[in-house]
Protein backbone atom coordinates (compact mmCIF):
# COMPACT_ATOMS: atom_id res chain seq x y z
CA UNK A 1 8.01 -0.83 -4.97
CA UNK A 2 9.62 -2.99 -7.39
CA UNK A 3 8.90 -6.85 -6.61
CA UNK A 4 9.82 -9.84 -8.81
CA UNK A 5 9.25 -13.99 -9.14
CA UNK A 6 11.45 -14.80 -7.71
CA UNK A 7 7.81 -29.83 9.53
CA UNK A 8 6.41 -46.26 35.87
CA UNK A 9 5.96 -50.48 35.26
CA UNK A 10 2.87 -52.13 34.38
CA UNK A 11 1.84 -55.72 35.32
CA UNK A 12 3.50 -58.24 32.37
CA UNK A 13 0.29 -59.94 30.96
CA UNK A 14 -1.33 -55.75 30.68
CA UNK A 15 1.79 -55.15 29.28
CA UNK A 16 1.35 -57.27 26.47
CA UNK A 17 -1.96 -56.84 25.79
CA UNK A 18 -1.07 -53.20 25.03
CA UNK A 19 1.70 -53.95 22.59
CA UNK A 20 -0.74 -56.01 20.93
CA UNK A 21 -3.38 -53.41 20.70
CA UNK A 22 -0.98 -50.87 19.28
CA UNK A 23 0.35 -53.08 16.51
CA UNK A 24 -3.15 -54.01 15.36
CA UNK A 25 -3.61 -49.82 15.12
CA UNK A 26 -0.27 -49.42 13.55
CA UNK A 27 -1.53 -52.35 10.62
CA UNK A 28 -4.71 -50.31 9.86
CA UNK A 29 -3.79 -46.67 10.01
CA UNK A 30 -1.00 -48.31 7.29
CA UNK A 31 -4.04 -49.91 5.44
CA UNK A 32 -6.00 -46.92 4.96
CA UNK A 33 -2.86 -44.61 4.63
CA UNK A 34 -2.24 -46.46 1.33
CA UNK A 35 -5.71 -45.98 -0.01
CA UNK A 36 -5.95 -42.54 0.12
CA UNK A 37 -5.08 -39.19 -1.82
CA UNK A 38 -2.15 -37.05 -0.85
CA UNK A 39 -4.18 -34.49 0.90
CA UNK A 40 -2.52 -32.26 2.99
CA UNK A 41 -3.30 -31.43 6.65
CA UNK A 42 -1.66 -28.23 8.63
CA UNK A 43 0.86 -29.32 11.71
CA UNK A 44 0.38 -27.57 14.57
CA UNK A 45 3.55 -28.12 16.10
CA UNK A 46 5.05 -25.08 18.03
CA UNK A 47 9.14 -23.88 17.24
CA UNK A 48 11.69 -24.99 19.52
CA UNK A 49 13.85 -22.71 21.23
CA UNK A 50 16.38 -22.52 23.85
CA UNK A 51 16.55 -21.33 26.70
CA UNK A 52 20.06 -19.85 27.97
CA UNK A 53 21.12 -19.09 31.24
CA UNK A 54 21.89 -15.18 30.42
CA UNK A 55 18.01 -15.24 30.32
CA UNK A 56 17.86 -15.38 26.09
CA UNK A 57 16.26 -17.29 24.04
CA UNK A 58 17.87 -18.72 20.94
CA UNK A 59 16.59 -20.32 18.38
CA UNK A 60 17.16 -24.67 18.51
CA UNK A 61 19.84 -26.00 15.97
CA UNK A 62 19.31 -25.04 12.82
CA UNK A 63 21.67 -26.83 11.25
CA UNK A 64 20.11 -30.30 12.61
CA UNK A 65 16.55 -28.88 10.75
CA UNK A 66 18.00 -27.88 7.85
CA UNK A 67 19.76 -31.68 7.65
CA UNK A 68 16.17 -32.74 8.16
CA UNK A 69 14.43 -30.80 5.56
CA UNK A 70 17.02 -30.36 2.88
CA UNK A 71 16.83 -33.68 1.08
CA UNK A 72 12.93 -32.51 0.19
CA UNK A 73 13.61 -29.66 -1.76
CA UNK A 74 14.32 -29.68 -5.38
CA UNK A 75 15.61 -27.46 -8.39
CA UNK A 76 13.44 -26.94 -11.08
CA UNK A 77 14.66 -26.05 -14.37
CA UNK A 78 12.73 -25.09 -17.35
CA UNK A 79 12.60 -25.05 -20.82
CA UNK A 80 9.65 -22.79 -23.07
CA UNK A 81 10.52 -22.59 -26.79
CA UNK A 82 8.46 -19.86 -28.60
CA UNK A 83 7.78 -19.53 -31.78
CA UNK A 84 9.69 -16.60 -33.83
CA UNK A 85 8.03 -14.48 -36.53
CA UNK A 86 10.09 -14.33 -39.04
CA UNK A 87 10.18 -11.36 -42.23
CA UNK A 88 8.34 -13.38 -44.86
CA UNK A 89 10.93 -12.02 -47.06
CA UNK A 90 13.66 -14.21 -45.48
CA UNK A 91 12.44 -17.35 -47.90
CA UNK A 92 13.28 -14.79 -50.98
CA UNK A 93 16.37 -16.75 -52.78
CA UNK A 94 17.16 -12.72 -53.67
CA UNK A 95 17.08 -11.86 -49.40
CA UNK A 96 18.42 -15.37 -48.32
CA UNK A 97 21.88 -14.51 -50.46
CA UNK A 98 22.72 -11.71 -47.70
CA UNK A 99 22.72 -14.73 -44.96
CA UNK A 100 24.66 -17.08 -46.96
CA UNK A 101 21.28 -19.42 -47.92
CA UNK A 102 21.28 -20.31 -44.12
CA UNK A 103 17.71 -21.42 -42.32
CA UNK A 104 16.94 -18.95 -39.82
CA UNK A 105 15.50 -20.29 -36.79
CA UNK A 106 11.48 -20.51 -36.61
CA UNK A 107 11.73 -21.17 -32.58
CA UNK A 108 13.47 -19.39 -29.74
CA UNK A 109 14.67 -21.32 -26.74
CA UNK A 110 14.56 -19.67 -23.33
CA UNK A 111 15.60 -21.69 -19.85
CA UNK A 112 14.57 -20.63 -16.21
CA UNK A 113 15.20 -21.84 -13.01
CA UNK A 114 13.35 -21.94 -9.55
CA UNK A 115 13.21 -24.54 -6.31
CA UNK A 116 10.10 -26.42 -5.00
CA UNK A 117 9.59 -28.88 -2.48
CA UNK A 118 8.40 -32.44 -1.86
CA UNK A 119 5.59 -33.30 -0.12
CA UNK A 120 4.51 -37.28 -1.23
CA UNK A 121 6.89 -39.84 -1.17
CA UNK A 122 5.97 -40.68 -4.31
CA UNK A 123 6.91 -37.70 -6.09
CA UNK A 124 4.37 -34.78 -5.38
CA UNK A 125 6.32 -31.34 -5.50
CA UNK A 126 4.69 -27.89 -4.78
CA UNK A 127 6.22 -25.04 -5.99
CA UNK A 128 5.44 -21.52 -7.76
CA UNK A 129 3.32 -21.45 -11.16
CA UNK A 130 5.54 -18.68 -12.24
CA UNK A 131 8.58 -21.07 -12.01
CA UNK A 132 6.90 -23.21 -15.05
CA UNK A 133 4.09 -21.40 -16.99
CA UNK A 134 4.73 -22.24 -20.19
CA UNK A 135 7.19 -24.23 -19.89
CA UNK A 136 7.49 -26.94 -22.86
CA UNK A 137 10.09 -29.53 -20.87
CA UNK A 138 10.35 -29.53 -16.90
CA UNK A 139 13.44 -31.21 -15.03
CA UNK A 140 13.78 -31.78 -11.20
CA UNK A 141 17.10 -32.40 -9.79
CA UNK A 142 17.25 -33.98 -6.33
CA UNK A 143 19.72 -33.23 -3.58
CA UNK A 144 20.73 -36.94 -4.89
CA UNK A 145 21.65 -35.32 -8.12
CA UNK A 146 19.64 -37.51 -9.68
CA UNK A 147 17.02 -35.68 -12.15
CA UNK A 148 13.78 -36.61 -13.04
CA UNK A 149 11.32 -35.03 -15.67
CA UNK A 150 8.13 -33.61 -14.20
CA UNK A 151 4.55 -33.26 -15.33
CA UNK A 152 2.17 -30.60 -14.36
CA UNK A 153 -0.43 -31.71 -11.78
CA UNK A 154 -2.25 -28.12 -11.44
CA UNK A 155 -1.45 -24.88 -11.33
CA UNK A 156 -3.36 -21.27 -10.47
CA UNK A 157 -1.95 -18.06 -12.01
CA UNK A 158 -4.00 -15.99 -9.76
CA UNK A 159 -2.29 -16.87 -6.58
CA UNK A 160 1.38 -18.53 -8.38
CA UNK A 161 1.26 -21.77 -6.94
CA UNK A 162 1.66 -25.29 -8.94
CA UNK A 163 2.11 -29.18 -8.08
CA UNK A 164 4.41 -30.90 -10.00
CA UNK A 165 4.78 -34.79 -10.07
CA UNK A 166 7.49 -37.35 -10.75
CA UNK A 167 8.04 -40.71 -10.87
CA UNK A 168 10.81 -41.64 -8.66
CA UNK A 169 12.83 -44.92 -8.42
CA UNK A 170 12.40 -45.35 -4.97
CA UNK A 171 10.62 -43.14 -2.06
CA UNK A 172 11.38 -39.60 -1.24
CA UNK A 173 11.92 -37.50 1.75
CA UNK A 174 9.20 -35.26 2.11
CA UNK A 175 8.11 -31.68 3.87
CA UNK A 176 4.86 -31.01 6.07
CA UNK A 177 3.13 -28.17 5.91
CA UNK A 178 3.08 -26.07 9.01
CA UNK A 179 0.41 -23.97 10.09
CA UNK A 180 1.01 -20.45 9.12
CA UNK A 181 -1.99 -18.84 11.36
CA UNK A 182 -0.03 -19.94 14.71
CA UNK A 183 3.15 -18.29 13.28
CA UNK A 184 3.98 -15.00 14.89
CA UNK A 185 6.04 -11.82 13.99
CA UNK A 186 9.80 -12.92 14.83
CA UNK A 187 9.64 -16.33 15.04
CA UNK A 188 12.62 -17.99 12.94
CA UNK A 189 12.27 -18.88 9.49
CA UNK A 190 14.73 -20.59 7.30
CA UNK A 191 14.81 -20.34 3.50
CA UNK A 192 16.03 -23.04 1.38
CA UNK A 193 16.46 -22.90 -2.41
CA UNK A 194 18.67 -22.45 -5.62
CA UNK A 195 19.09 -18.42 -5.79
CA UNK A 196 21.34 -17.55 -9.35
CA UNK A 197 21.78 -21.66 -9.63
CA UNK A 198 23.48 -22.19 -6.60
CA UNK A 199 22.22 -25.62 -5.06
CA UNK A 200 20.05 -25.90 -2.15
CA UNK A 201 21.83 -22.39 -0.30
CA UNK A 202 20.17 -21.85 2.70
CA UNK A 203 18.80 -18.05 4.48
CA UNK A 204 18.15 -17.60 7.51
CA UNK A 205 16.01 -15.13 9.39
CA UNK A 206 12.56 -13.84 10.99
CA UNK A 207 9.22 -13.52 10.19
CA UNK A 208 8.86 -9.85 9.61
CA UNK A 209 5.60 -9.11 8.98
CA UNK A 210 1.94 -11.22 8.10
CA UNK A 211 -1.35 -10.30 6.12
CA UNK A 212 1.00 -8.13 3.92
CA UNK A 213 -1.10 -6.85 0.82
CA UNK A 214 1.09 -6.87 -2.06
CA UNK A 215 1.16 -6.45 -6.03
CA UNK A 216 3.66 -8.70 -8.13
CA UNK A 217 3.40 -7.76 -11.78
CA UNK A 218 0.02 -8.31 -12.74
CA UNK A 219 -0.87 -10.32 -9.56
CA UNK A 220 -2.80 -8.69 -6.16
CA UNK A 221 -2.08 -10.66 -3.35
CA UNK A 222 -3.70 -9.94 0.10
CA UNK A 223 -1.99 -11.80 2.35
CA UNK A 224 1.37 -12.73 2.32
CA UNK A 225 4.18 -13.41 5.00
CA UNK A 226 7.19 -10.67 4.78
CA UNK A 227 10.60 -12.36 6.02
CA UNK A 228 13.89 -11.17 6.16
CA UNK A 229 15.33 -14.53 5.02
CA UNK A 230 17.68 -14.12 2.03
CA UNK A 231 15.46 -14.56 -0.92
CA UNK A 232 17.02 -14.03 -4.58
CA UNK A 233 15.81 -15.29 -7.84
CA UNK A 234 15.79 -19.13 -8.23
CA UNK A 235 14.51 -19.33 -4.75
CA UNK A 236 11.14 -19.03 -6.11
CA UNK A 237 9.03 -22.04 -5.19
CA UNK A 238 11.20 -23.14 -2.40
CA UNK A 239 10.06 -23.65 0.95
CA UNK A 240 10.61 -21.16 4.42
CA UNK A 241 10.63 -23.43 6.92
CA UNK A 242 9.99 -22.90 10.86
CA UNK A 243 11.84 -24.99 13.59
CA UNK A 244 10.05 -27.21 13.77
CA UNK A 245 11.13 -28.59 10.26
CA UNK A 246 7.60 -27.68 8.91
CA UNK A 247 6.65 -25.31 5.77
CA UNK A 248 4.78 -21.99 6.91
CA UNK A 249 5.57 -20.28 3.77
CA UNK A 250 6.48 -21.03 0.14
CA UNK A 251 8.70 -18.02 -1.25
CA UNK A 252 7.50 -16.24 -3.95
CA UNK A 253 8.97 -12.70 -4.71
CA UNK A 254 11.94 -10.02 -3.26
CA UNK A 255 11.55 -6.58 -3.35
CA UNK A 256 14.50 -5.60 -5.46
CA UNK A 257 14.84 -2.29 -3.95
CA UNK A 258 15.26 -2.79 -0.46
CA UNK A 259 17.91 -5.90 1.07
CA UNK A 260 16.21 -7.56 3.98
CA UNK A 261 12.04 -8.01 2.16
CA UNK A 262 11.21 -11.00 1.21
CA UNK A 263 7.32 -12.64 0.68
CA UNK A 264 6.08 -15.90 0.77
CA UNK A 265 2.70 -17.73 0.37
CA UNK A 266 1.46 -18.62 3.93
CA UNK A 267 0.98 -22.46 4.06
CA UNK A 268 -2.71 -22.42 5.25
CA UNK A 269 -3.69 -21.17 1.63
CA UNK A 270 -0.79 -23.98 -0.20
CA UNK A 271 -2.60 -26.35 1.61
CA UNK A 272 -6.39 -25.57 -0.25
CA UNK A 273 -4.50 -24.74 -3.12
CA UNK A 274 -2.70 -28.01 -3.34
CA UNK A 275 -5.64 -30.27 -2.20
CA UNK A 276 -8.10 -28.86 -5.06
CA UNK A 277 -5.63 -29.50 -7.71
CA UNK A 278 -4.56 -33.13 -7.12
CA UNK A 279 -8.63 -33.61 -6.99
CA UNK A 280 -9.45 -31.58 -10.03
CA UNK A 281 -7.01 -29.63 -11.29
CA UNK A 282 -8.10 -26.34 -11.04
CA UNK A 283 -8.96 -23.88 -7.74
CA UNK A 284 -11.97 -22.36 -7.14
CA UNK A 285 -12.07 -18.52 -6.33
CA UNK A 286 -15.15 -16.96 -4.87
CA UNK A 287 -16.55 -14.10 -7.32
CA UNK A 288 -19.45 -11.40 -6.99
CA UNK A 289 -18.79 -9.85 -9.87
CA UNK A 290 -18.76 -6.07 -9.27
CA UNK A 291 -16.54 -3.33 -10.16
CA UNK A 292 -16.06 -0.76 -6.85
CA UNK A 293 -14.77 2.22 -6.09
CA UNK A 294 -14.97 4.36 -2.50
CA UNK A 295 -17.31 6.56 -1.37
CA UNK A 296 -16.51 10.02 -0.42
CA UNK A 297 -17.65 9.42 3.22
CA UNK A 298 -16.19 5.98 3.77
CA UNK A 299 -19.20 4.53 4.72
CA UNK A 300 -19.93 1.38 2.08
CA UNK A 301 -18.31 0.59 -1.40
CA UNK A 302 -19.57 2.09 -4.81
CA UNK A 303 -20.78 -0.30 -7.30
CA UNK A 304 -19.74 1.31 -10.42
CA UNK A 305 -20.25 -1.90 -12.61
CA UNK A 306 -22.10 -5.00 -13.06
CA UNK A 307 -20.30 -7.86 -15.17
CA UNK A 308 -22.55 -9.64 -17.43
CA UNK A 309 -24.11 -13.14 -16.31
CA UNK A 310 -22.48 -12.51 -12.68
CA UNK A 311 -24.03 -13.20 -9.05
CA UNK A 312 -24.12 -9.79 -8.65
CA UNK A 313 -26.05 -9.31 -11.84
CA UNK A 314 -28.28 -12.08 -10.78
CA UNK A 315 -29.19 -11.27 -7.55
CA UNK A 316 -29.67 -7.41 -8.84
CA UNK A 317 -27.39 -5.67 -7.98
CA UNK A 318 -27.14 -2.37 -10.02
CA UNK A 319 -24.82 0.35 -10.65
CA UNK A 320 -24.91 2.94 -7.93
CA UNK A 321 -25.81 1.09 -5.21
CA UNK A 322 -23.60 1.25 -2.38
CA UNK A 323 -22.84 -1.83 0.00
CA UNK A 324 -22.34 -1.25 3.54
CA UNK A 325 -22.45 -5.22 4.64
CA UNK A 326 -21.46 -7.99 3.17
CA UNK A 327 -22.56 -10.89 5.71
CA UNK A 328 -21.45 -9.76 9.20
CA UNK A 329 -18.60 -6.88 8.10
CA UNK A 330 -19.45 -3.47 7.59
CA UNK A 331 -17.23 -2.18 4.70
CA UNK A 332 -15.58 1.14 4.74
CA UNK A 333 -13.20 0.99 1.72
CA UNK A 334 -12.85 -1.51 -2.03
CA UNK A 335 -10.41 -3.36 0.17
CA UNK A 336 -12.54 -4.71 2.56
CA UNK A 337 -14.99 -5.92 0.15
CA UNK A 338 -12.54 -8.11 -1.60
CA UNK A 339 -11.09 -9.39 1.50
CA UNK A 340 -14.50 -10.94 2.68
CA UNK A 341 -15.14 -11.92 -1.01
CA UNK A 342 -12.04 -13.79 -0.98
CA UNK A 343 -12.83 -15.58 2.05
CA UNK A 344 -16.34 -16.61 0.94
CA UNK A 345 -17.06 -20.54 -0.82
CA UNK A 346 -17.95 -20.70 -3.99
CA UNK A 347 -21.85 -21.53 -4.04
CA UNK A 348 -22.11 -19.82 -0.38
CA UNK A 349 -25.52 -17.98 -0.22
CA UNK A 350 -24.52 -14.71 1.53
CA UNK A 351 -26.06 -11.43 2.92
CA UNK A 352 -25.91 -8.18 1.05
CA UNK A 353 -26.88 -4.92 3.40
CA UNK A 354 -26.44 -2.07 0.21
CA UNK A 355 -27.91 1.69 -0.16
CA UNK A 356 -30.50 2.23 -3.23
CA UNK A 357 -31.98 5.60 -3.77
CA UNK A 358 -31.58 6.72 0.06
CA UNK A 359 -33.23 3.39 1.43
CA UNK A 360 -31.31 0.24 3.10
CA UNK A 361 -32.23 -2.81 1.61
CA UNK A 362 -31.05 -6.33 1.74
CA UNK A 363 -30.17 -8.82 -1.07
CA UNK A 364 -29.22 -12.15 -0.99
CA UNK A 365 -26.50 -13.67 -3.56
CA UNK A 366 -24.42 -16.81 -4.48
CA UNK A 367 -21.20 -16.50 -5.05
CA UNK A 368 -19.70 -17.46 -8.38
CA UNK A 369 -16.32 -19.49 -9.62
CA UNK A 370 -14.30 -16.78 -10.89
CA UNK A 371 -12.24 -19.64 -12.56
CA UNK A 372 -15.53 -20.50 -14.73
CA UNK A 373 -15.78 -16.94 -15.90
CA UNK A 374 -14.70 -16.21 -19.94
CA UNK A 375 -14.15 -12.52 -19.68
C-alpha cells in the first residue's frame, strides 16, 4: 500500500444579585485567561444530527460549520533551498567556455505546499512537520488573503506534527480540538484544506475506521483515524472536523492506490503533542530500548537486542529473554509490546514479567526519552 504526505421568573432584588455574581466570574476567568499558556484541552461536545420524519438521521448543516470553521484554516507554503554540488571542473576557464563563462547555480530552490489550522488568537497554527521540514522561508496565507511569515514553534518527525506561529495584526478565528476517543465509526467528518493549490476546498465524508496501524515512508504510526473525506496533496496539515465545528483529526496522508482512504492524526495525541512543544519544544517518547522479534508459540516477545546505555540495558535485560508482561498486558506478538511502550511516561517505573533460562522472573525498569537518545 502506497501512502503519501499529503469545535420561570425570579424575585427582582435575587435577580440582580445574580447578574452581579456572574459578571464578577466573567472579570476573573478573563484575568487568568490572559495569564496563561495556550494549552489545549479536548471538547467533549457530541455531533449534531437531525432527525427526519422518514425515520433518518442526517447529518446538521454543514455548510453553517464549515462557515464557522473555515476562517481558521490556513495555507502554508514553503520554501527549502539546497545546496548543489557542483563538478569542480565547472570553475576551469577551459570547461566554463562550453557554457558561455556563465555562473552555474550553487543552490537549488524547491517550493511545497500544505494547510494547517489556527488554534490561538494570537497566531498559534498546528499543522504537519512534513509540510515544513526543512523549510528555509515559511508563508501563511489567511482566508483574508492576507499572508504572514511563520516561525517554527516545535515540531516531531516521529509522529509529523508541528506548531507554527505568527504575528497577526489583529486577532484570529480559531479551531478547538475535539475529542477523538468519543468519535465513532460513521460519524461525519469534514475535511478542509488546499489539495493541488486550490484554496480552502472542502471534503466531506465518514469516519471509516480508528486505531488504524499504518506505515508512511519511513514513519510507523499505530493509531490513526481512516476517513473517506477527500484528501489529496496540499491537504496535509489541515484539519477534519466533526459537527460540532471541533478538530478530531489533523490529515496527514492518502493512500494513492485506492479513492475513498484517507488518515489523519486523532486529536487526543495533537493535543500532548502541541502542549509539550509550546512548553519546551520537543516531545517526549517513552523508550525501553529493545530490539524484538516473535516467538514461535506466541506466547511473549523475543529480545534479540539490547541498545547500549538503554533502560532495558539498565535494568538487565539480556538477549534471549522473552517478555510475557509488561505491567498488566500479557504480550503475544512485537506489536503489542510497542503499543504498551508507547503508552507508558517517560520516567514511569514499570513491571517486567520475562522468561530466562526456563524460569519466570520479574524486573523492574524506567522508561527512557527516546528523543534524548544519539543512535
Amino acid at each position: 500500500m502506497s501512502l503519501h504526505w499529503e469545535k420561570f421568573k425570579k424575585p427582582y432584588g435575587f435577580l440582580l444579585a445574580q447578574i452581579g455574581f456572574i459578571i464578577l466570574l466573567f472579570v476573573i476567568a478573563i484575568h487568568f485567561s490572559s495569564n496563561q499558556l495556550h494549552m489545549l484541552s479536548l471538547g467533549n461536545g457530541t455531533a449534531m444530527a437531525q432527525q427526519q420524519s422518514d425515520g433518518f438521521i442526517r447529518p446538521a448543516n454543514i455548510s453553517d460549520v464549515v462557515k464557522q470553521t473555515a476562517p481558521a484554516v490556513v495555507k502554508i507554503e514553503t520554501i527549502i533551498q539546497t545546496n548543489i554540488n557542483t563538478n569542480p571542473y565547472i570553475n576551469d576557464p577551459f570547461f566554463r567556455q562550453f557554457f558561455g563563462n556563465r555562473s552555474l547555480p550553487s543552490t537549488q530552490v524547491q517550493k511545497g505546499m500544505g494547510s494547517g489550522f489556527i488554534v490561538s488568537e494570537d497566531g498559534y497554527i498546528i499543522t504537519n512537520n512534513h509540510v515544513i521540514e526543512g523549510a528555509t522561508q515559511i508563508q501563511v496565507t489567511l482566508t483574508t488573503n492576507k499572508s504572514y511569515q511563520a516561525k517554527v514553534v516545535g515540531s516531531d518527525r516521529e509522529l509529523d506534527l508541528a506548531v507554527l506561529k505568527i504575528n497577526p495584526d489583529n486577532q484570529l478565528k480559531t479551531l478547538k480540538l475535539g475529542n477523538s476517543d468519543q468519535a465513532e465509526v460513521g460519524d461525519w467528518v469534514i475535511a478542509i484544506g488546499n489539495p493541488y493549490g486550490l484554496d480552502h476546498t472542502v471534503t466531506v465524508g465518514v469516519i471509516s475506521a480508528k486505531g488504524r496501524p499504518v506505515s508512511i515512508e519511513d514513519k510507523n504510526f499505530r493509531n490513526l483515524l481512516q476517513t473517506d473525506a477527500s484528501i489529496n496533496p496540499g491537504n496535509s496539515g489541515g484539519p477534519l472536523i466533526n459537527l460540532q465545528g471541533e478538530v478530531v483529526g489533523v490529515n496527514t496522508a492518502v493512500n494513492a492506490q485506492a479513492q475513498g482512504i484517507g488518515f489523519a492524526i486523532p486529536s487526543t495525541t495533537v493535543a500532548s503533542v502541541y502542549n509539550q512543544l509550546i512548553t519546551k519544544g520537543t516531545v517526549s517518547h517513552p523508550y525501553l530500548g529493545v530490539n524484538i522479534q516473535p516467538t514461535q508459540d506466541q506466547r511473549g516477545v523475543l529480545v534479540s537486542g539490547i541498545v547500549p546505555d538503554s533502560p532495558a540495558n539498565e535494568a538487565g535485560l539480556q538477549v534471549g529473554d522473552v517478555i510475557v508482561k509488561f505491567k498488566d498486558i500479557n504480550l503475544t506478538n512485537p506489536q503489542e509490546l510497542l503499543d504498551a511502550v508507547a503508552e507508558s511516561r517517560v520516567g514511569e517505573k514499570v513491571s517486567l514479567v520475562i522468561v530466562r533460562s526456563g524460569q519466570m522472573k520479574e524486573i523492574q525498569v524506567i522508561m527512557g526519552d527516546k528523543s534524548n537518545q544519539k543512535f
